[in-house]
C-alpha atoms as a PDB file:
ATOM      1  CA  UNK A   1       0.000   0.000   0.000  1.00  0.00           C
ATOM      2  CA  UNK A   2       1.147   3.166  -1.235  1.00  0.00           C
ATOM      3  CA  UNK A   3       0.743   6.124   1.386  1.00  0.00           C
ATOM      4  CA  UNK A   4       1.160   8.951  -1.109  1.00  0.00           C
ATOM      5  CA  UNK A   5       1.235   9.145  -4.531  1.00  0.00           C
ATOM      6  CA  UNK A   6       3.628  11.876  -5.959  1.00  0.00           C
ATOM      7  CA  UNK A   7       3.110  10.907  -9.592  1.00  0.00           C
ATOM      8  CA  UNK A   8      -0.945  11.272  -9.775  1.00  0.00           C
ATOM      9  CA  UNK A   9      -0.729  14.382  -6.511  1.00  0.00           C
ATOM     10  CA  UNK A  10       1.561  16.193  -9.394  1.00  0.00           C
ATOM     11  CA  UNK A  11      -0.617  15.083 -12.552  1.00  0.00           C
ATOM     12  CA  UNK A  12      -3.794  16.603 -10.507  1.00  0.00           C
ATOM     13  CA  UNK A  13      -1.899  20.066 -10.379  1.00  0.00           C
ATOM     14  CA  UNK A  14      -3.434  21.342 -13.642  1.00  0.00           C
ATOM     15  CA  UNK A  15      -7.260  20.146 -13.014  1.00  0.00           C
ATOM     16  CA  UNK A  16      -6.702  22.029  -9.278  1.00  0.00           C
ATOM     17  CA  UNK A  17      -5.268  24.807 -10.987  1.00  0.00           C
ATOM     18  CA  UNK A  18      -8.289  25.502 -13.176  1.00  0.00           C
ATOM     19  CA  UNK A  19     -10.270  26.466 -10.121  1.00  0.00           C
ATOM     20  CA  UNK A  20      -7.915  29.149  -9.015  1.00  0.00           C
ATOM     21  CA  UNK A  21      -9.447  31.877 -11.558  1.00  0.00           C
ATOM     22  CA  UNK A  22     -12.893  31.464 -10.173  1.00  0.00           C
ATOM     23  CA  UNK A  23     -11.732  31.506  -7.139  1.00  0.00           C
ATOM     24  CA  UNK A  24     -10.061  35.059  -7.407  1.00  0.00           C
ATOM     25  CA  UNK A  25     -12.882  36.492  -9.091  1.00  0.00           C
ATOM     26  CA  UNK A  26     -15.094  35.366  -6.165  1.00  0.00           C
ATOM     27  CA  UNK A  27     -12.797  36.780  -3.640  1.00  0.00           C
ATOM     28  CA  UNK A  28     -12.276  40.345  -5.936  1.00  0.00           C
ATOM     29  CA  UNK A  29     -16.224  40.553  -6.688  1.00  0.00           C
ATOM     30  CA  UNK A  30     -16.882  40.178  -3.315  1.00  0.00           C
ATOM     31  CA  UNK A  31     -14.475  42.457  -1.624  1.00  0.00           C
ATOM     32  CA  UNK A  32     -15.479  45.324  -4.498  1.00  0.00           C
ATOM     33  CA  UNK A  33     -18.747  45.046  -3.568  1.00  0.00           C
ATOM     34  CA  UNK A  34     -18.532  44.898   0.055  1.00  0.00           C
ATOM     35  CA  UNK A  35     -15.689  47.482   0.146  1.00  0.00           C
ATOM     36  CA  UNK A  36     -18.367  50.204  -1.181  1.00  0.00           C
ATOM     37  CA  UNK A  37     -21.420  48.788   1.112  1.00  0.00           C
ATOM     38  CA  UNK A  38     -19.461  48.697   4.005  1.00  0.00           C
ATOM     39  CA  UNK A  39     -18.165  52.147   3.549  1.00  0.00           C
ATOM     40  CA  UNK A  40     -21.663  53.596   3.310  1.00  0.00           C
ATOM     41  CA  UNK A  41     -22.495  51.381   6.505  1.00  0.00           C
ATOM     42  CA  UNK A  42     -19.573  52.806   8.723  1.00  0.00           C
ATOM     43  CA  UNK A  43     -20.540  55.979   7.827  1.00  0.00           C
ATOM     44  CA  UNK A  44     -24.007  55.571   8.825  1.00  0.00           C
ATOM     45  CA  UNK A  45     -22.714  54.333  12.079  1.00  0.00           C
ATOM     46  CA  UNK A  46     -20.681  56.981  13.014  1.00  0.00           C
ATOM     47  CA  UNK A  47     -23.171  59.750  12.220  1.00  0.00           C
ATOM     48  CA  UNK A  48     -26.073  57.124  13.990  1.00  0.00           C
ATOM     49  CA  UNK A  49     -28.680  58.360  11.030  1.00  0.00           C
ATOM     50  CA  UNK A  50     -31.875  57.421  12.770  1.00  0.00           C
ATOM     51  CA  UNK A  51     -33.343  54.009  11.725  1.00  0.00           C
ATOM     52  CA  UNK A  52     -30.717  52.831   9.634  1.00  0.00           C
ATOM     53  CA  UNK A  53     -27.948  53.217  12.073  1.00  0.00           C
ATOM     54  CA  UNK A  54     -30.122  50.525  14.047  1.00  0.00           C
ATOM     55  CA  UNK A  55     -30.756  48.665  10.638  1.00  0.00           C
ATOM     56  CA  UNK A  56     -27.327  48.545   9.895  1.00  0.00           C
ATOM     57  CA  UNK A  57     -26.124  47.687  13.281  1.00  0.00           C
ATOM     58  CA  UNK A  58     -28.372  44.437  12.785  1.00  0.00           C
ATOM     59  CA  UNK A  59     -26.970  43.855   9.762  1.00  0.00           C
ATOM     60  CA  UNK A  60     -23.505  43.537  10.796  1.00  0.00           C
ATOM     61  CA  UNK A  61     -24.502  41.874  13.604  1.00  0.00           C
ATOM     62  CA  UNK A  62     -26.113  39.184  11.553  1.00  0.00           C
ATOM     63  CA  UNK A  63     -23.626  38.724   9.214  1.00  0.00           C
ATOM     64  CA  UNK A  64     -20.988  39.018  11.452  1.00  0.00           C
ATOM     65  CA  UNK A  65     -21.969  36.338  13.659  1.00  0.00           C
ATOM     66  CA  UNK A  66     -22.826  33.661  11.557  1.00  0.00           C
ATOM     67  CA  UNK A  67     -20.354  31.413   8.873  1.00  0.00           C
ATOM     68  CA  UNK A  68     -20.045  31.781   5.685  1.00  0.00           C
ATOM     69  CA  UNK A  69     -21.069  28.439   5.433  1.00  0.00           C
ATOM     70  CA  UNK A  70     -24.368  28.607   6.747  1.00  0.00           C
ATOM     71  CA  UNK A  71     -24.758  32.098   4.524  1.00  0.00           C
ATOM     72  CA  UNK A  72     -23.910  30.017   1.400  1.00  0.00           C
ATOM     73  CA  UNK A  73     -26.505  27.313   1.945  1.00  0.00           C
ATOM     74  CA  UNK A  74     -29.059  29.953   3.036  1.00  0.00           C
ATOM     75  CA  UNK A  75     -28.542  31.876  -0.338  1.00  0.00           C
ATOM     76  CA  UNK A  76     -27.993  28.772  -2.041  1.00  0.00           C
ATOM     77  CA  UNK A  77     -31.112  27.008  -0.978  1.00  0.00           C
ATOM     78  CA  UNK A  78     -33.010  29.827   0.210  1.00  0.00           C
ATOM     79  CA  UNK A  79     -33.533  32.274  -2.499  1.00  0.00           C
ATOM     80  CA  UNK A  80     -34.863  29.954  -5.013  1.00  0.00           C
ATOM     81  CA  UNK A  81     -37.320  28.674  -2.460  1.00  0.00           C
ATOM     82  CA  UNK A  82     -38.783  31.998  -1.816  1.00  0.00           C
ATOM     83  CA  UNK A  83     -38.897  32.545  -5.199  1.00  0.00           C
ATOM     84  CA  UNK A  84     -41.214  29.459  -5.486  1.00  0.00           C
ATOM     85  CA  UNK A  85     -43.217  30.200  -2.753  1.00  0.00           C
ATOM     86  CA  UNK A  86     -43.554  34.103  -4.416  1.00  0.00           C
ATOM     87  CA  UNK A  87     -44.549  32.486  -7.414  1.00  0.00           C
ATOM     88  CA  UNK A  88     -47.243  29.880  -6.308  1.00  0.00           C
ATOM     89  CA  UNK A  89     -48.518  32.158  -3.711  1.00  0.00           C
ATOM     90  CA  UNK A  90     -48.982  35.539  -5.617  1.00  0.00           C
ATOM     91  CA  UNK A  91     -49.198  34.081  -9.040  1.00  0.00           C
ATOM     92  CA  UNK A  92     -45.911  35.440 -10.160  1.00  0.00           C
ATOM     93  CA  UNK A  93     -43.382  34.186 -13.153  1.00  0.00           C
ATOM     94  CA  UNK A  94     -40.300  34.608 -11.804  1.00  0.00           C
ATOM     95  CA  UNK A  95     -38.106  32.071 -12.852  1.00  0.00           C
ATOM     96  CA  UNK A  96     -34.480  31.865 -11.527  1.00  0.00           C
ATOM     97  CA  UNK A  97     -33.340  28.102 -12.120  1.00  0.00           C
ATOM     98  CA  UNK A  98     -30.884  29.591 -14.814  1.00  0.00           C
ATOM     99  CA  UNK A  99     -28.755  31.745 -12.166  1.00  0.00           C
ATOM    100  CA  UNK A 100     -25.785  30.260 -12.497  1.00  0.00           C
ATOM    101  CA  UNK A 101     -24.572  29.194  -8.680  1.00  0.00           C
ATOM    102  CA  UNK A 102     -21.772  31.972  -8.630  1.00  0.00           C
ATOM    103  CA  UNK A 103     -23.687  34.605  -8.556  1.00  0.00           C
ATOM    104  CA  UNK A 104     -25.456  33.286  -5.786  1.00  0.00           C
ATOM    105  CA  UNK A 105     -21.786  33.251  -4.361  1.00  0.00           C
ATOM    106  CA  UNK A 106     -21.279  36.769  -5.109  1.00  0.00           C
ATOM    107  CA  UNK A 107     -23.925  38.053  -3.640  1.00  0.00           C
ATOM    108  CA  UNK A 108     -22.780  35.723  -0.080  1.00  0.00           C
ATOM    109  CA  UNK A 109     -19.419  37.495  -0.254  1.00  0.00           C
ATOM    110  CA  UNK A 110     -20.606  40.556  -0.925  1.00  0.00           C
ATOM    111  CA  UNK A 111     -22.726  40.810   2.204  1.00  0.00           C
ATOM    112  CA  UNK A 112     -20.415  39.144   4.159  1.00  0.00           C
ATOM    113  CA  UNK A 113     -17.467  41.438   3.094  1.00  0.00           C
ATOM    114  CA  UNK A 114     -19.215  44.612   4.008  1.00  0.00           C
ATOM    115  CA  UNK A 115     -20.386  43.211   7.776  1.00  0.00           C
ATOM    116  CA  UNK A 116     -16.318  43.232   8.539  1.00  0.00           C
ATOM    117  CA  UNK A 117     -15.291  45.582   6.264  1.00  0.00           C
ATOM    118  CA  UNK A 118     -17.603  48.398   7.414  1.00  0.00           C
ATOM    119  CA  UNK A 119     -15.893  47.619  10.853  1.00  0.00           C
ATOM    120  CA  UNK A 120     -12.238  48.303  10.302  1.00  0.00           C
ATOM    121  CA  UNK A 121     -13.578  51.177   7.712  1.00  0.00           C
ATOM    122  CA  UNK A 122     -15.349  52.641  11.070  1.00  0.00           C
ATOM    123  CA  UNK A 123     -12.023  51.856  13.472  1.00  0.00           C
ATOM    124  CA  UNK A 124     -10.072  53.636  10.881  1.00  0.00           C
ATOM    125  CA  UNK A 125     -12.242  56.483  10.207  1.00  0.00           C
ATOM    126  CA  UNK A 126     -12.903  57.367  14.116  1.00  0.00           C
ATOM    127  CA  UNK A 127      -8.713  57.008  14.426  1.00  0.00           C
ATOM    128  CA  UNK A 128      -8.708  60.312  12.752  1.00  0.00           C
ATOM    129  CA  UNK A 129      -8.059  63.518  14.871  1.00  0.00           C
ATOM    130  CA  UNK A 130     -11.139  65.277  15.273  1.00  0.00           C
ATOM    131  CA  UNK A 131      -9.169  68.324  14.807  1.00  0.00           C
ATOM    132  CA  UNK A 132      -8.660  67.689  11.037  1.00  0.00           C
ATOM    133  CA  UNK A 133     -12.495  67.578  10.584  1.00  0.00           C
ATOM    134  CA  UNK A 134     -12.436  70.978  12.465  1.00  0.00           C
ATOM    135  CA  UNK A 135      -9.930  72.656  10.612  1.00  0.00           C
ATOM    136  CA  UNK A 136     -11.801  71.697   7.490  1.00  0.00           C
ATOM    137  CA  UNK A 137     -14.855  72.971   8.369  1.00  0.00           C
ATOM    138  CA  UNK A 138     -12.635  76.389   8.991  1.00  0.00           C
ATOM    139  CA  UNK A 139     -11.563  76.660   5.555  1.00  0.00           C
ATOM    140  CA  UNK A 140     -15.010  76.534   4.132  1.00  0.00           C
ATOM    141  CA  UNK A 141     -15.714  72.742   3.468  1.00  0.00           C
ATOM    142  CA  UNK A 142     -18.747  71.000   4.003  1.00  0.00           C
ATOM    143  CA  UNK A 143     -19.115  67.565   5.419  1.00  0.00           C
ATOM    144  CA  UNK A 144     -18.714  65.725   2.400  1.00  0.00           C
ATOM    145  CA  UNK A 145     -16.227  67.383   1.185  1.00  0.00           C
ATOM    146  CA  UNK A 146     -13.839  66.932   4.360  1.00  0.00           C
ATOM    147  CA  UNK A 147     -14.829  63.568   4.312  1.00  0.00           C
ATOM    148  CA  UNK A 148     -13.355  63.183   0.726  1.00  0.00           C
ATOM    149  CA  UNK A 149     -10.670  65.326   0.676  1.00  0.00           C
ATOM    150  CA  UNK A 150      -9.429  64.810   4.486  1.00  0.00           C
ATOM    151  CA  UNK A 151     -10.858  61.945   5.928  1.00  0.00           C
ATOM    152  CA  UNK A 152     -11.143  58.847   4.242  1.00  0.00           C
ATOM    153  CA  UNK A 153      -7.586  59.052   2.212  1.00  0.00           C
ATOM    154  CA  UNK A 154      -6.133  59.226   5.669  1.00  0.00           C
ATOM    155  CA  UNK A 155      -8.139  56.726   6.975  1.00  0.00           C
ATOM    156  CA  UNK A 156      -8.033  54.214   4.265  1.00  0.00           C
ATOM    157  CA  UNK A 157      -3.820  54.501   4.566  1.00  0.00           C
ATOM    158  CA  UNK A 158      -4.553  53.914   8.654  1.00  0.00           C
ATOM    159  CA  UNK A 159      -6.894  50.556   7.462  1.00  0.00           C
ATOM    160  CA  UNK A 160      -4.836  49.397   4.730  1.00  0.00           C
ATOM    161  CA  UNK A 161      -3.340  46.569   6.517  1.00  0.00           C
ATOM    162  CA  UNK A 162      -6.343  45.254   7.902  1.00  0.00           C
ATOM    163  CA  UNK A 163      -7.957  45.302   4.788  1.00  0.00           C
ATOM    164  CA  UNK A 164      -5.244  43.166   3.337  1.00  0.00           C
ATOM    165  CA  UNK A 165      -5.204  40.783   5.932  1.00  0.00           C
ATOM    166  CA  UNK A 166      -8.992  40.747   5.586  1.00  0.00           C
ATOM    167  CA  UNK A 167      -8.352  39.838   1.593  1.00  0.00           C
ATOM    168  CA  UNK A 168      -6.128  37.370   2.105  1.00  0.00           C
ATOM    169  CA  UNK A 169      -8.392  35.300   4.781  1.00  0.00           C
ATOM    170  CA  UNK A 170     -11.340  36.176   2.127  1.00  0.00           C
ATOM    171  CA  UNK A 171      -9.175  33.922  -0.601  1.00  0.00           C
ATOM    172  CA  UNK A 172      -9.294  30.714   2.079  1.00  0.00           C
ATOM    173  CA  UNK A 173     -12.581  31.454   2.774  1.00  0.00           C
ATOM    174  CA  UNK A 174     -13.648  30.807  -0.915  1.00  0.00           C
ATOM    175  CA  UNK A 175     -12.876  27.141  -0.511  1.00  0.00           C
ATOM    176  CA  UNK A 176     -16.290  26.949   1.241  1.00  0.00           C
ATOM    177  CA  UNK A 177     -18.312  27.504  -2.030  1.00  0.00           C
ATOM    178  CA  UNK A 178     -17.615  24.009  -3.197  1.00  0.00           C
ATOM    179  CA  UNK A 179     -20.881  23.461  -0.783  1.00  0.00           C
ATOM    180  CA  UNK A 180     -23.112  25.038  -3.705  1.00  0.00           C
ATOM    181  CA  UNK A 181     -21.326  23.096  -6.573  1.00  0.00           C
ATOM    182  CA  UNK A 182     -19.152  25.961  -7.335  1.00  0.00           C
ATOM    183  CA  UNK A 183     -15.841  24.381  -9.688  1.00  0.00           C
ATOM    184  CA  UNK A 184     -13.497  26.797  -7.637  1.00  0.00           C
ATOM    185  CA  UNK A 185     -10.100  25.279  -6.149  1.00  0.00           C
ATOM    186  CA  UNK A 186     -12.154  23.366  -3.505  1.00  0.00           C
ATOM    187  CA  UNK A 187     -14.827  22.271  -5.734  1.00  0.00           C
ATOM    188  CA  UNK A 188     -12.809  20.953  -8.428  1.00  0.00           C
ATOM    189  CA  UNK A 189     -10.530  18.929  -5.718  1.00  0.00           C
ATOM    190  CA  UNK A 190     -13.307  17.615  -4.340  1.00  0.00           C
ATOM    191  CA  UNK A 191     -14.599  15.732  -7.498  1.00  0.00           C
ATOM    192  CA  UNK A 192     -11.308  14.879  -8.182  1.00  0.00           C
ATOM    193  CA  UNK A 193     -10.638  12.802  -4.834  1.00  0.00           C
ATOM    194  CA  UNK A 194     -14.340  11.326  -5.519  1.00  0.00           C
ATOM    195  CA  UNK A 195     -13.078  10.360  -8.983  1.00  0.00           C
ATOM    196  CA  UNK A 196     -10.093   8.666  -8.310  1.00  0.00           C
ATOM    197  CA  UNK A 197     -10.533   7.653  -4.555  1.00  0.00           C
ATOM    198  CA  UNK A 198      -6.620   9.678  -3.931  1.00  0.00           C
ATOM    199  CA  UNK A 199      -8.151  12.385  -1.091  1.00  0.00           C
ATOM    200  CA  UNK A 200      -4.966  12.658   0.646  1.00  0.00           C
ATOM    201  CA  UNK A 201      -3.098  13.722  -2.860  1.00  0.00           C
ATOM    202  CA  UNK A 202      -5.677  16.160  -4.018  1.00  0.00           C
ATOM    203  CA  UNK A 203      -6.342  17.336  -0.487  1.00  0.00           C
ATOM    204  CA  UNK A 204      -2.921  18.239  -0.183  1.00  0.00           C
ATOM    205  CA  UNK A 205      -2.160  19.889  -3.819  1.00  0.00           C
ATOM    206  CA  UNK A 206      -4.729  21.996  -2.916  1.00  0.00           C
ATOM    207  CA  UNK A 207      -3.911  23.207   0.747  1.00  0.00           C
ATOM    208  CA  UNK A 208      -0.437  23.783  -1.054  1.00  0.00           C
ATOM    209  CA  UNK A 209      -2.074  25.979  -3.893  1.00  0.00           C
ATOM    210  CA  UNK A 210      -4.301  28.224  -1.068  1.00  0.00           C
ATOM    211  CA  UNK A 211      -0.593  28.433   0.768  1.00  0.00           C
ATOM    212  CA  UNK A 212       1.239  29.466  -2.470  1.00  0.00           C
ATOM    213  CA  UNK A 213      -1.680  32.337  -3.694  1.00  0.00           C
ATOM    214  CA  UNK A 214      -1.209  33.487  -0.206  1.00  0.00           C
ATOM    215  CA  UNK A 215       2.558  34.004   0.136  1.00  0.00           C
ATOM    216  CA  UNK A 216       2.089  35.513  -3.050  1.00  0.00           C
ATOM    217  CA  UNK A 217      -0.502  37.886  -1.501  1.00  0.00           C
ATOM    218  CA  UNK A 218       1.781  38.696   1.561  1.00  0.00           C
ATOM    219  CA  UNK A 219       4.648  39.581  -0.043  1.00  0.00           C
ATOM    220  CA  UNK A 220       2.781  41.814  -3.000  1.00  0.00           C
ATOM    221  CA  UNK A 221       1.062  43.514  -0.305  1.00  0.00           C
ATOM    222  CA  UNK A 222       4.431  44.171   1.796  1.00  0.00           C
ATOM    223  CA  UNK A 223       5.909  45.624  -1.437  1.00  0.00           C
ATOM    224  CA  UNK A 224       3.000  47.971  -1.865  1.00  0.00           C
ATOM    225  CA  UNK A 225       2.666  49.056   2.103  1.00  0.00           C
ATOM    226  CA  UNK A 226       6.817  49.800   1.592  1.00  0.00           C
ATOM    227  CA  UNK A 227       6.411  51.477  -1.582  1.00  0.00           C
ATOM    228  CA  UNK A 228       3.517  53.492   0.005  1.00  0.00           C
ATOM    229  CA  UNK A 229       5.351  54.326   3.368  1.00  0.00           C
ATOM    230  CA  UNK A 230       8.671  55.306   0.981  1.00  0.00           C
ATOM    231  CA  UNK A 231       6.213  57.696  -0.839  1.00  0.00           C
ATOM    232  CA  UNK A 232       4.426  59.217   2.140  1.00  0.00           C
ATOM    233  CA  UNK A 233       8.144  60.305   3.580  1.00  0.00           C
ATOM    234  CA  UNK A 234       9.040  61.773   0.063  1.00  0.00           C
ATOM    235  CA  UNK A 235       5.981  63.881  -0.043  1.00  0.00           C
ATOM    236  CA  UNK A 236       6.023  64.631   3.771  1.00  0.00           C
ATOM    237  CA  UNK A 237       9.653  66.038   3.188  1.00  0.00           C
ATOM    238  CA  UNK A 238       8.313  68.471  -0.211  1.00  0.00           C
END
């Protein structure tokens, strides 16, 4: 008995690799998405607008506090169900059995990415010296204007490695769409071990892909902070 099988683990590596596109795109739709929802929500949480500031509180809350998992299968399995109950109840024709099952992801990660996002948005945003808000105000600016011009530019350089680290876990979280047939990295590894019974070799060609993508990740993203710290000093010295 053969415990691992280098020969078929390494012949795998292109079928595992096909899954790695979809599973970016899921991971870049969803933080876009989220990334401009989340904004909006930290902003109504810091100025507590009436009724949605509760709203959105819930909302975070919700999505906050419970996996991705069970978000996936309630999207997955949930939508279409209301949709047939819409449809027999109120006599409507609303027919989504085409949606392909990504977009169904998309949506998950969307929500789910502006729950966490909107948080280190709002820690980032409240780091900011009052002062600078005051000082804009001085000059002439409105709100919205300070909050362009001032505010979030510093605060997105004070977030910046949170929201990194945040993309980076959002990549391994991915692998959990394989529950709603998705062919991402997970999904496609997962039909592989079926196929040919070796779990342990496919199991572990993929674990070694998520582990590559993310060193990749780190050390693009440590580039980038360096580049942007080197720049900062250059401009704070003009």
């Amino acid at each position: 008995m053969q415990l691992f099988d280098f020969s078929y683990a390494f012949s795998a590596l292109p079928t595992l690799l096909k899954g790695v596109p979809i599973s970016l795109v899921i991971a870049v739709v969803g933080f876009c998405v989220g990334a401009l929802l989340g904004l909006v929500l930290s902003l109504v949480r810091i100025y507590k607008i009436p009724i949605i500031f509760q709203l959105a509180t819930i909302y975070i809350s919700f999505f906050r506090g419970i996996p991705v998992l069970v978000q996936i299968f309630l999207a997955y399995y949930g939508i279409p169900l209301v949709f047939r109950y819409l449809n027999y109840t109120y006599s409507f024709n609303i027919d989504i059995s085409g949606i392909d099952a990504i977009y169904f992801m998309y949506l998950v990660y969307s929500l789910y990415c502006s729950a966490y996002l909107s948080e280190i948005f709002r820690s980032a945003i409240l780091s900011i010296d009052k002062g600078q808000l005051e000082a804009a105000y001085s000059v002439g600016m409105n709100t919205t204007q300070a909050l362009l011009i001032i505010i979030l530019p510093q605060s997105m350089l004070v977030a910046l490695p949170n929201i990194l680290n945040f993309f980076i876990i959002l990549i391994k979280e991915t692998s959990l769409v394989f529950a709603a047939s998705v062919p991402e990295i997970m999904g496609i590894a997962t039909l592989e071990a079926d196929r040919s019974s070796k779990f342990l070799e496919v199991y572990i060609m993929a674990a070694l892909i998520y582990w590559v993508i993310s060193i990749v990740l780190e050390k693009g993203f440590a580039m980038f902070e360096k580049k942007l710290h080197s720049y900062k000093k250059i401009v704070g010295k003009a």
